[in-house]
C-alpha atoms as a PDB file:
ATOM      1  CA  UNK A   1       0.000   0.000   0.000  1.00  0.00           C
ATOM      2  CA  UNK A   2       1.267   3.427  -0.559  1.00  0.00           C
ATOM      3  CA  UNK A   3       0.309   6.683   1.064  1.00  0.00           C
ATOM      4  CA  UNK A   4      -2.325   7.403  -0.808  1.00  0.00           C
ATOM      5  CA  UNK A   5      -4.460   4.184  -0.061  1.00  0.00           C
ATOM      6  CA  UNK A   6      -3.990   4.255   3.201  1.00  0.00           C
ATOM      7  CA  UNK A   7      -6.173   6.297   6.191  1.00  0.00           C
ATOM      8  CA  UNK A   8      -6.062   6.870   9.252  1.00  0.00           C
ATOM      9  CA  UNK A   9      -8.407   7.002  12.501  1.00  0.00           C
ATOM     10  CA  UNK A  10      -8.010   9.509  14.823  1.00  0.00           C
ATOM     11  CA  UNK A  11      -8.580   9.002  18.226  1.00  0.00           C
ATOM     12  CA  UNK A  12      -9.507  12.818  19.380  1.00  0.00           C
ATOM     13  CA  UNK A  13     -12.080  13.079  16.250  1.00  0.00           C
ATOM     14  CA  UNK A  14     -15.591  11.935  17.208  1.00  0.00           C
ATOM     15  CA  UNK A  15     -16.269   9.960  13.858  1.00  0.00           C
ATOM     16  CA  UNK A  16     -19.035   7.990  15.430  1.00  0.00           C
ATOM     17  CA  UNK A  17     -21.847   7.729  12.658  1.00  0.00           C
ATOM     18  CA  UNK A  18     -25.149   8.049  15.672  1.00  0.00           C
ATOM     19  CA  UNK A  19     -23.555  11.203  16.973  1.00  0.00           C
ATOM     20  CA  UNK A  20     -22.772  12.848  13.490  1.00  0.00           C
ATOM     21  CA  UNK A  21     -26.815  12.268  12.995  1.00  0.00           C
ATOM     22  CA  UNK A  22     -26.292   8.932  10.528  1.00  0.00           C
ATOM     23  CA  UNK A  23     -28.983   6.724  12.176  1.00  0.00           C
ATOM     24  CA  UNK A  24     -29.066   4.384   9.955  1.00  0.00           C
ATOM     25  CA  UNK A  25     -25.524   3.399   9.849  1.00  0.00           C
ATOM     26  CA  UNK A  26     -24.592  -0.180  11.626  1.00  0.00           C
ATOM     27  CA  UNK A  27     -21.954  -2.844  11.857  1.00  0.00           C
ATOM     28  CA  UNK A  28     -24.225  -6.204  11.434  1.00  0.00           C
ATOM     29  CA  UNK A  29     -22.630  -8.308   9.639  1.00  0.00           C
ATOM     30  CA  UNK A  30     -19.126  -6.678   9.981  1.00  0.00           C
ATOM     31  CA  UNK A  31     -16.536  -7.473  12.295  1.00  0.00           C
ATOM     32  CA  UNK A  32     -14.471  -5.345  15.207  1.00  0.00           C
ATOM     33  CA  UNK A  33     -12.145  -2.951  12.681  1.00  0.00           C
ATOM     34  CA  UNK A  34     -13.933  -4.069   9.646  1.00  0.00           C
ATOM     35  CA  UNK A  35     -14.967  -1.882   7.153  1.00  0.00           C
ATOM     36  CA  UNK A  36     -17.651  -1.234   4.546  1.00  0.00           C
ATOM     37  CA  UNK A  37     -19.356   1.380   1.870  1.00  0.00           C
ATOM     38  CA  UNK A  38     -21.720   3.406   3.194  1.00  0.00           C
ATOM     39  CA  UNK A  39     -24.545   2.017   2.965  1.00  0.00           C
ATOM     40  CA  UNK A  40     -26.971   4.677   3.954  1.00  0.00           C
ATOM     41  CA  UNK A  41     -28.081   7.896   3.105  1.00  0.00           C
ATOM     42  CA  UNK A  42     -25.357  11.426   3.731  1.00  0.00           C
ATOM     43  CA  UNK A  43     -27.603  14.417   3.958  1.00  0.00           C
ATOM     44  CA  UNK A  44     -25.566  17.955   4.232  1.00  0.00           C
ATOM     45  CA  UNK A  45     -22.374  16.990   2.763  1.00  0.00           C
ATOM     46  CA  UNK A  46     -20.110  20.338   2.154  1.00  0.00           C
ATOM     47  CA  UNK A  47     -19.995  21.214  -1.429  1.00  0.00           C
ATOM     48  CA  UNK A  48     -17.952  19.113  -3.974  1.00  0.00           C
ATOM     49  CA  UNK A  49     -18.081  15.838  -1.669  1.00  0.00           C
ATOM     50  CA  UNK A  50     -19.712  12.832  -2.510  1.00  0.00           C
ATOM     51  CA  UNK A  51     -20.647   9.738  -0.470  1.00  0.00           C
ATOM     52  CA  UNK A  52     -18.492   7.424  -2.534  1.00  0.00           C
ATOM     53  CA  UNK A  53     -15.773   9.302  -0.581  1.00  0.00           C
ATOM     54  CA  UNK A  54     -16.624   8.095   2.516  1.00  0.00           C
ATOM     55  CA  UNK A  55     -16.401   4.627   3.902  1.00  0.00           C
ATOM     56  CA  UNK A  56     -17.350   3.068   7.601  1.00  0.00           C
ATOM     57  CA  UNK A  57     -14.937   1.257  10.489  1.00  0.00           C
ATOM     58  CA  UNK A  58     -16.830  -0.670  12.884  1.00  0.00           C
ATOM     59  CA  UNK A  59     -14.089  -0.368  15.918  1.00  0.00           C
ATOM     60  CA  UNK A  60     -15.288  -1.250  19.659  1.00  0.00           C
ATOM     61  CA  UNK A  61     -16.483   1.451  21.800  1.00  0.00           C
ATOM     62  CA  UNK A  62     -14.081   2.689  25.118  1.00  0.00           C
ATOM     63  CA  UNK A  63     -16.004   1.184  27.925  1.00  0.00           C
ATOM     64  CA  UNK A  64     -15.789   3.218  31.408  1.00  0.00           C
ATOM     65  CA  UNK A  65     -13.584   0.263  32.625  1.00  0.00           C
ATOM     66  CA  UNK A  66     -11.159   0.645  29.750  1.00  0.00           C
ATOM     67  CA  UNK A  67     -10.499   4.040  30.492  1.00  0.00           C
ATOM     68  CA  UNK A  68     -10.060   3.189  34.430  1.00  0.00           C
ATOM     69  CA  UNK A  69      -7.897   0.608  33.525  1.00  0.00           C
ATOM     70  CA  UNK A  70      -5.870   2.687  30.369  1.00  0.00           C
ATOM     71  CA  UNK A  71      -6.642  -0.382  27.967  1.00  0.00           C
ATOM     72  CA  UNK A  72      -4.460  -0.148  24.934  1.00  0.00           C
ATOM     73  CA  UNK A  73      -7.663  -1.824  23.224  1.00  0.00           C
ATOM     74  CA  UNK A  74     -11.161  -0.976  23.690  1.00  0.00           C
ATOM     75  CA  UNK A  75     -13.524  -3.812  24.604  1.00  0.00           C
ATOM     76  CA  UNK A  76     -16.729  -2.254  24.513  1.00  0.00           C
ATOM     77  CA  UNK A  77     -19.787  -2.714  22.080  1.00  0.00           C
ATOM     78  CA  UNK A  78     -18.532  -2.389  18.450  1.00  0.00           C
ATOM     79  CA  UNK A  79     -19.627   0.962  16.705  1.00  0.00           C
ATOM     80  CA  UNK A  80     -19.333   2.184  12.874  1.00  0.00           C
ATOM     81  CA  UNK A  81     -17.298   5.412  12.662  1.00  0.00           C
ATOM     82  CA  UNK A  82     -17.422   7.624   9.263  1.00  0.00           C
ATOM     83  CA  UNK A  83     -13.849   8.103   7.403  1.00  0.00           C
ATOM     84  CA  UNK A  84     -13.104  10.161   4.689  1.00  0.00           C
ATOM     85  CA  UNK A  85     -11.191   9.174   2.032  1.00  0.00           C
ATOM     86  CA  UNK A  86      -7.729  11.670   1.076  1.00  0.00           C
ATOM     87  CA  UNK A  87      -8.710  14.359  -0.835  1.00  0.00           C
ATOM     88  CA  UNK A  88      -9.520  13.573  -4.082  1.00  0.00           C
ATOM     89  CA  UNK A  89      -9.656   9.507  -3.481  1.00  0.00           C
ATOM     90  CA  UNK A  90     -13.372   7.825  -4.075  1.00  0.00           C
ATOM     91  CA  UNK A  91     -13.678   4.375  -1.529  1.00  0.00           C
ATOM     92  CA  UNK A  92     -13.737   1.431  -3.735  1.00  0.00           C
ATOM     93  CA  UNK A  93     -16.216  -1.065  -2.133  1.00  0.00           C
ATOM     94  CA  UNK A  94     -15.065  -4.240  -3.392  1.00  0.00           C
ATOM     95  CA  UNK A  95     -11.957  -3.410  -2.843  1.00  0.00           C
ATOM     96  CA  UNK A  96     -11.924  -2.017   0.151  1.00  0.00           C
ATOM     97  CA  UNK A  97      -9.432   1.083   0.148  1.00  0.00           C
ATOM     98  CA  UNK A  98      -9.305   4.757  -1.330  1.00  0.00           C
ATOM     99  CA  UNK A  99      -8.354   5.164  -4.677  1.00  0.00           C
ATOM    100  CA  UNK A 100      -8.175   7.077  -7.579  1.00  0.00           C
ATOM    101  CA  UNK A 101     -11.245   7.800  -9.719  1.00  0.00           C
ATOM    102  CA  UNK A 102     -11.256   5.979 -12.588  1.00  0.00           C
ATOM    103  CA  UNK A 103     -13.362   7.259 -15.380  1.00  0.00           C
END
């Protein structure tokens, strides 16, 4: 993988998809850091984004005993978290990374 297929997820962001107002997003049938298209509908995106730069990470929620105990890994319920692909990158679903557009 190079630098341009590759994201990141930062910790101090709150990506969660419930508390950005994405109801409908979910991790059934996806496992802890798995990830997936969106599969649900993106209301007020900022101008010149699209959803088909976006993509979802189901990673498990910080429990109150994680923190207490500074767990390096979260053991909590798992939760789907919104990503952006790099700036000008389009998620590819069946491949499963950022990439160019092609076309």
């Amino acid at each position: 993988m190079t630098g341009r297929d590759t994201h990141c997820l930062p910790q101090s962001e709150n990506t969660n998809t419930v508390d950005l107002g994405y109801r409908g997003a979910n991790c059934r049938k996806t496992h802890a850091y798995g990830q997936k298209a969106v599969d649900f509908k993106m209301k007020n995106l900022p101008d010149g984004h699209s959803e088909d730069q976006y993509f979802v990470i189901c990673v498990p929620e910080r429990t109150r005993e994680d923190r207490k105990a500074k767990a390096l890994f979260p053991s909590g319920e798992i939760a789907p978290r919104l990503i952006k692909c790099p700036e000008g990158l389009v998620y590819n679903r069946r491949q499963l990374r950022c990439e160019e557009r092609r076309g």
